[in-house]
Structures are given as C-alpha cells and as structure tokens.
Protein backbone atom coordinates (compact mmCIF):
# COMPACT_ATOMS: atom_id res chain seq x y z
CA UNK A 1 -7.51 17.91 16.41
CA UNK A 2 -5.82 14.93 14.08
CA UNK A 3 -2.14 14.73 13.69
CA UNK A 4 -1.07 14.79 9.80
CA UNK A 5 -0.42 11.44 10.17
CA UNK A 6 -3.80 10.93 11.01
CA UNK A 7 -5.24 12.19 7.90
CA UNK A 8 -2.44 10.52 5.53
CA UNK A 9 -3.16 7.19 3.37
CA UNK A 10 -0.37 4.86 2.62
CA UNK A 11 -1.02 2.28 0.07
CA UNK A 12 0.97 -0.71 0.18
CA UNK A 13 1.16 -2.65 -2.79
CA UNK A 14 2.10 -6.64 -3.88
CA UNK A 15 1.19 -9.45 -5.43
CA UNK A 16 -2.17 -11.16 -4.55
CA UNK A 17 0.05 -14.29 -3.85
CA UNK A 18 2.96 -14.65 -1.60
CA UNK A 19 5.27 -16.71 0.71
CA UNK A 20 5.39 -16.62 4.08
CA UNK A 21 8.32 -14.45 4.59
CA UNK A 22 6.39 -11.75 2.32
CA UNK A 23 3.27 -11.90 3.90
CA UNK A 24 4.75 -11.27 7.47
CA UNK A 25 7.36 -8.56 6.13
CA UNK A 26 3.78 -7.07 4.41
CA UNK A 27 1.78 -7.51 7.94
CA UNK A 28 4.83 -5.33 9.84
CA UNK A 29 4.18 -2.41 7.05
CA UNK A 30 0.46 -3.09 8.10
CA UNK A 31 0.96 -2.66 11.75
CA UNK A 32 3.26 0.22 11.03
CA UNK A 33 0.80 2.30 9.36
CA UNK A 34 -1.82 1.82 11.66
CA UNK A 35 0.34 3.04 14.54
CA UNK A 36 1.28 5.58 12.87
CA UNK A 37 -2.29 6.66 12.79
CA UNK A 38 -2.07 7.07 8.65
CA UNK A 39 -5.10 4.80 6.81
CA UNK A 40 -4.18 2.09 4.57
CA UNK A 41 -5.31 1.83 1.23
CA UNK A 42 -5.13 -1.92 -0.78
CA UNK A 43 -6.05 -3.97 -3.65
CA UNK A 44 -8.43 -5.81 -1.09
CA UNK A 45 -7.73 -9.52 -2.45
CA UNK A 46 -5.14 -12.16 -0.67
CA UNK A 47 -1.33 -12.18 -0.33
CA UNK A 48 0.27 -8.80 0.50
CA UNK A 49 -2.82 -7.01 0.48
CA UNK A 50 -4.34 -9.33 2.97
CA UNK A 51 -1.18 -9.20 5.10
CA UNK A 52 -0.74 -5.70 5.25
CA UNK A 53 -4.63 -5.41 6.09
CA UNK A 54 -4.32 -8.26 8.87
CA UNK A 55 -1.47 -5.92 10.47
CA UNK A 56 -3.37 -3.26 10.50
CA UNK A 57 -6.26 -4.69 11.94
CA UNK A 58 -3.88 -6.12 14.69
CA UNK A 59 -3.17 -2.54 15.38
CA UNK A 60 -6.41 -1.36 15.69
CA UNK A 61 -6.23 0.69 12.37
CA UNK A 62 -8.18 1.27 8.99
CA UNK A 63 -8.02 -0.10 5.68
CA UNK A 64 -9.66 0.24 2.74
CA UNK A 65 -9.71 -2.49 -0.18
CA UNK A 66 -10.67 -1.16 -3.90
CA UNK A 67 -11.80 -4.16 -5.21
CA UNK A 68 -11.46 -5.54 -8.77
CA UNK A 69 -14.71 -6.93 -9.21
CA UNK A 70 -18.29 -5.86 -8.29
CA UNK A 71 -18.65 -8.43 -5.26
CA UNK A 72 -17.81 -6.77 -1.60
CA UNK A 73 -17.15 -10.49 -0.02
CA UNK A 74 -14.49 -10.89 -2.81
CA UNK A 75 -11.99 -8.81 0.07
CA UNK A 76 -10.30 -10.26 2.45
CA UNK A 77 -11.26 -10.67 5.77
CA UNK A 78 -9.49 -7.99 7.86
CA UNK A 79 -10.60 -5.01 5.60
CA UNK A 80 -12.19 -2.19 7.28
CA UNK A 81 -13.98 -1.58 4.66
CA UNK A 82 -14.69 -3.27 0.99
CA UNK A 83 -15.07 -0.55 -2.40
CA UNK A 84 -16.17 -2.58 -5.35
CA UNK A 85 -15.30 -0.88 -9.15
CA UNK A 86 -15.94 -3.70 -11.47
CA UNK A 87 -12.80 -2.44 -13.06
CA UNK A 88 -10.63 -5.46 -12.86
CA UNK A 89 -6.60 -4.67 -12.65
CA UNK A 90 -7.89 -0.96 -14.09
CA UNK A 91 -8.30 -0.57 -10.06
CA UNK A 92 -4.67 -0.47 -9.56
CA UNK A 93 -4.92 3.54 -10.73
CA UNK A 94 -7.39 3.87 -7.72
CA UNK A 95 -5.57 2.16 -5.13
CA UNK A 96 -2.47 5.04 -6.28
CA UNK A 97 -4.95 7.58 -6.70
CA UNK A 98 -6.21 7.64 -3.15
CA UNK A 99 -2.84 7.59 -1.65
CA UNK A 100 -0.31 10.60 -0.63
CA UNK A 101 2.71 7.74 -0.85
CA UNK A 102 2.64 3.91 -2.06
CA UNK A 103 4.81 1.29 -0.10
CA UNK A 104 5.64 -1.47 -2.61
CA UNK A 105 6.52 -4.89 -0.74
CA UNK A 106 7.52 -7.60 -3.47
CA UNK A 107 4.91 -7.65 -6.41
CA UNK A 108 4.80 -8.64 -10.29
CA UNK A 109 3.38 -7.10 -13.18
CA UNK A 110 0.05 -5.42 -11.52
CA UNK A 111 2.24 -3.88 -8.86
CA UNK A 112 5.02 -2.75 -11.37
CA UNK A 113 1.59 -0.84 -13.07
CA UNK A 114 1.17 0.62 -9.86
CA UNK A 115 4.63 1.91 -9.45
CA UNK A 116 4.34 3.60 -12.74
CA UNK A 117 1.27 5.05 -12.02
CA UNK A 118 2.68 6.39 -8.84
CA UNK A 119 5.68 7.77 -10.15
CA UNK A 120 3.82 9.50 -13.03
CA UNK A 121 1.40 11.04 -10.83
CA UNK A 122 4.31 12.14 -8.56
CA UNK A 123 3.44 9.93 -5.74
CA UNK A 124 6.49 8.53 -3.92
CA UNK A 125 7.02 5.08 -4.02
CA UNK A 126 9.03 2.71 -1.30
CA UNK A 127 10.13 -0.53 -1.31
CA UNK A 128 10.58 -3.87 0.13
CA UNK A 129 12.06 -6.19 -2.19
CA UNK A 130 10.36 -4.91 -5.06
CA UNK A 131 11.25 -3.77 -8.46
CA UNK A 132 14.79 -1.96 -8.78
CA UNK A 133 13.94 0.54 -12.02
CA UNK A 134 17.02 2.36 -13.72
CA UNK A 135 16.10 5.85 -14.21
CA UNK A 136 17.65 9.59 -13.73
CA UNK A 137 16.25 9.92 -10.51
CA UNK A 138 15.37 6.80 -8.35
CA UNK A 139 11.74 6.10 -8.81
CA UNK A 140 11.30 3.49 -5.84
CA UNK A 141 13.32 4.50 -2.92
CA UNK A 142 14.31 1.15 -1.29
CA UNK A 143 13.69 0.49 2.78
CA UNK A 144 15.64 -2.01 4.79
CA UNK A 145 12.58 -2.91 6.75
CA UNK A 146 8.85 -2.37 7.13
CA UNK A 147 9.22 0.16 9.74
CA UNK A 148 11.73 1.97 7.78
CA UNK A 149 9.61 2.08 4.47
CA UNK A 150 6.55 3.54 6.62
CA UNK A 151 8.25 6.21 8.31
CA UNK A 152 9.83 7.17 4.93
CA UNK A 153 6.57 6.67 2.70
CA UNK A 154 5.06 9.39 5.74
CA UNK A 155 8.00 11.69 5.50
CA UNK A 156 7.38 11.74 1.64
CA UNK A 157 3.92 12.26 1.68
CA UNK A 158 4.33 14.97 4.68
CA UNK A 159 6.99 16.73 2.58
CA UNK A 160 4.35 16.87 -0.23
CA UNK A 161 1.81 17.89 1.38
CA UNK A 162 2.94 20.92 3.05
C-alpha cells in the first residue's frame, strides 16, 4: 500500500523565465518531491517549471504540466505527462487546484495569481525567494532551502489532509 506521500501533489510555482541560480534552486525542489514519492504538478512551459520538472525526472518521479495553450509539444521536455486547456494564464487556477500544497520558488505576476489562488482556496503556500505578502496571518511561509520548503509544503498538506 502507498505512503501519504505517495498520493500527495506538490505544485511548485515560478516564472517561465529564470537565471541560473533559480533554475537549479527550482530543480532541488524537483528532486525533492520526487523522493519524497509526492507527484509534481506545473505550469509545463520553461524556467522554473522546466527546472523543477528536470529534477524530478532526475529522480525518477512524476510530473504533470497543465498547459496554457491547446498544443501538448508546447511542454517542456522532462514532463511526465503534458494536459493542454487552451486557457492561457486562466491555467494557473488548475495548476493550484490539483495540488494539496504549492511551493513558490521566485515568480512575477502569474505566480503572485497563483499564491492568491492558493491562499484563498486554503492551500498552503511555501517559498523560495518569492513574494513576502503583509497580512494577519503569513500567507507564504518562507523556506531556507529546497529541501526545507518540500518537507514543509508535505507537512502542510499531511496536516490537511488528515
């Protein structure tokens, strides 16, 4: 029988262009998920999303790109597997939607959407040099590194789901 880990999805989250220093801190939280044995969910397209994909294809895991457009080779080369909407950035409520806890790593505007999204669907959100949001409670719980921000995002989405 699975582990809950097993049966968790992570999304990680950033901007579909990034420097080098982002894209490797992204392909740690990658790797990280995928030996944690959780899936990970992505925007499917380049920069962080690729990274994070790429490390969890290193570690033999699954991801899962939801696609803007309505073309499956628009994704990225290490997905798993390629889900086409034809919804454009609309897609950003899927990629939240389909995860128990988002890991935010960098990121502009579309992944600021997704924090929101998160947050107002009560999904908790973790990051890696991403947005710092003033609020009552804190709405992005920040990680020192990408090993950190997985085993948080999967004690978060544990804690929820039980």
């Amino acid at each position: 029988m699975p582990n809950r880990a097993q049966s968790l999805r992570l999304a990680v989250i950033g901007a579909g262009e990034c420097d080098a220093a982002l894209a490797e801190t992204a392909r740690r939280v990658g790797r990280a998920v995928a030996q944690a044995g959780a899936l990970l969910v992505c925007g499917g397209l380049g920069g962080v999303m690729e990274a994070a994909a790429r490390g969890a294809s290193e570690a033999g895991g699954i991801s899962i790109g939801l696609l803007p457009g309505s073309r499956v080779d628009e994704g990225n080369g290490f997905l798993t597997a390629a889900v086409v909407t034809g919804m454009g950035e609309a897609r950003n409520a899927l990629v939240v939607l389909n995860a128990d806890a988002v890991i935010a790593v960098g990121g502009g505007y579309g992944t600021l959407s997704e924090i929101a999204l998160a947050r107002k669907r009560g999904i908790p959100v973790v990051g890696l040099g991403t947005w710092t949001i003033q609020a009552a409670e804190p709405l992005v719980i920040e990680a020192q590194d990408p090993e950190e921000a997985v085993e948080t995002a999967l004690r978060l989405a544990e804690r929820l789901g039980s």
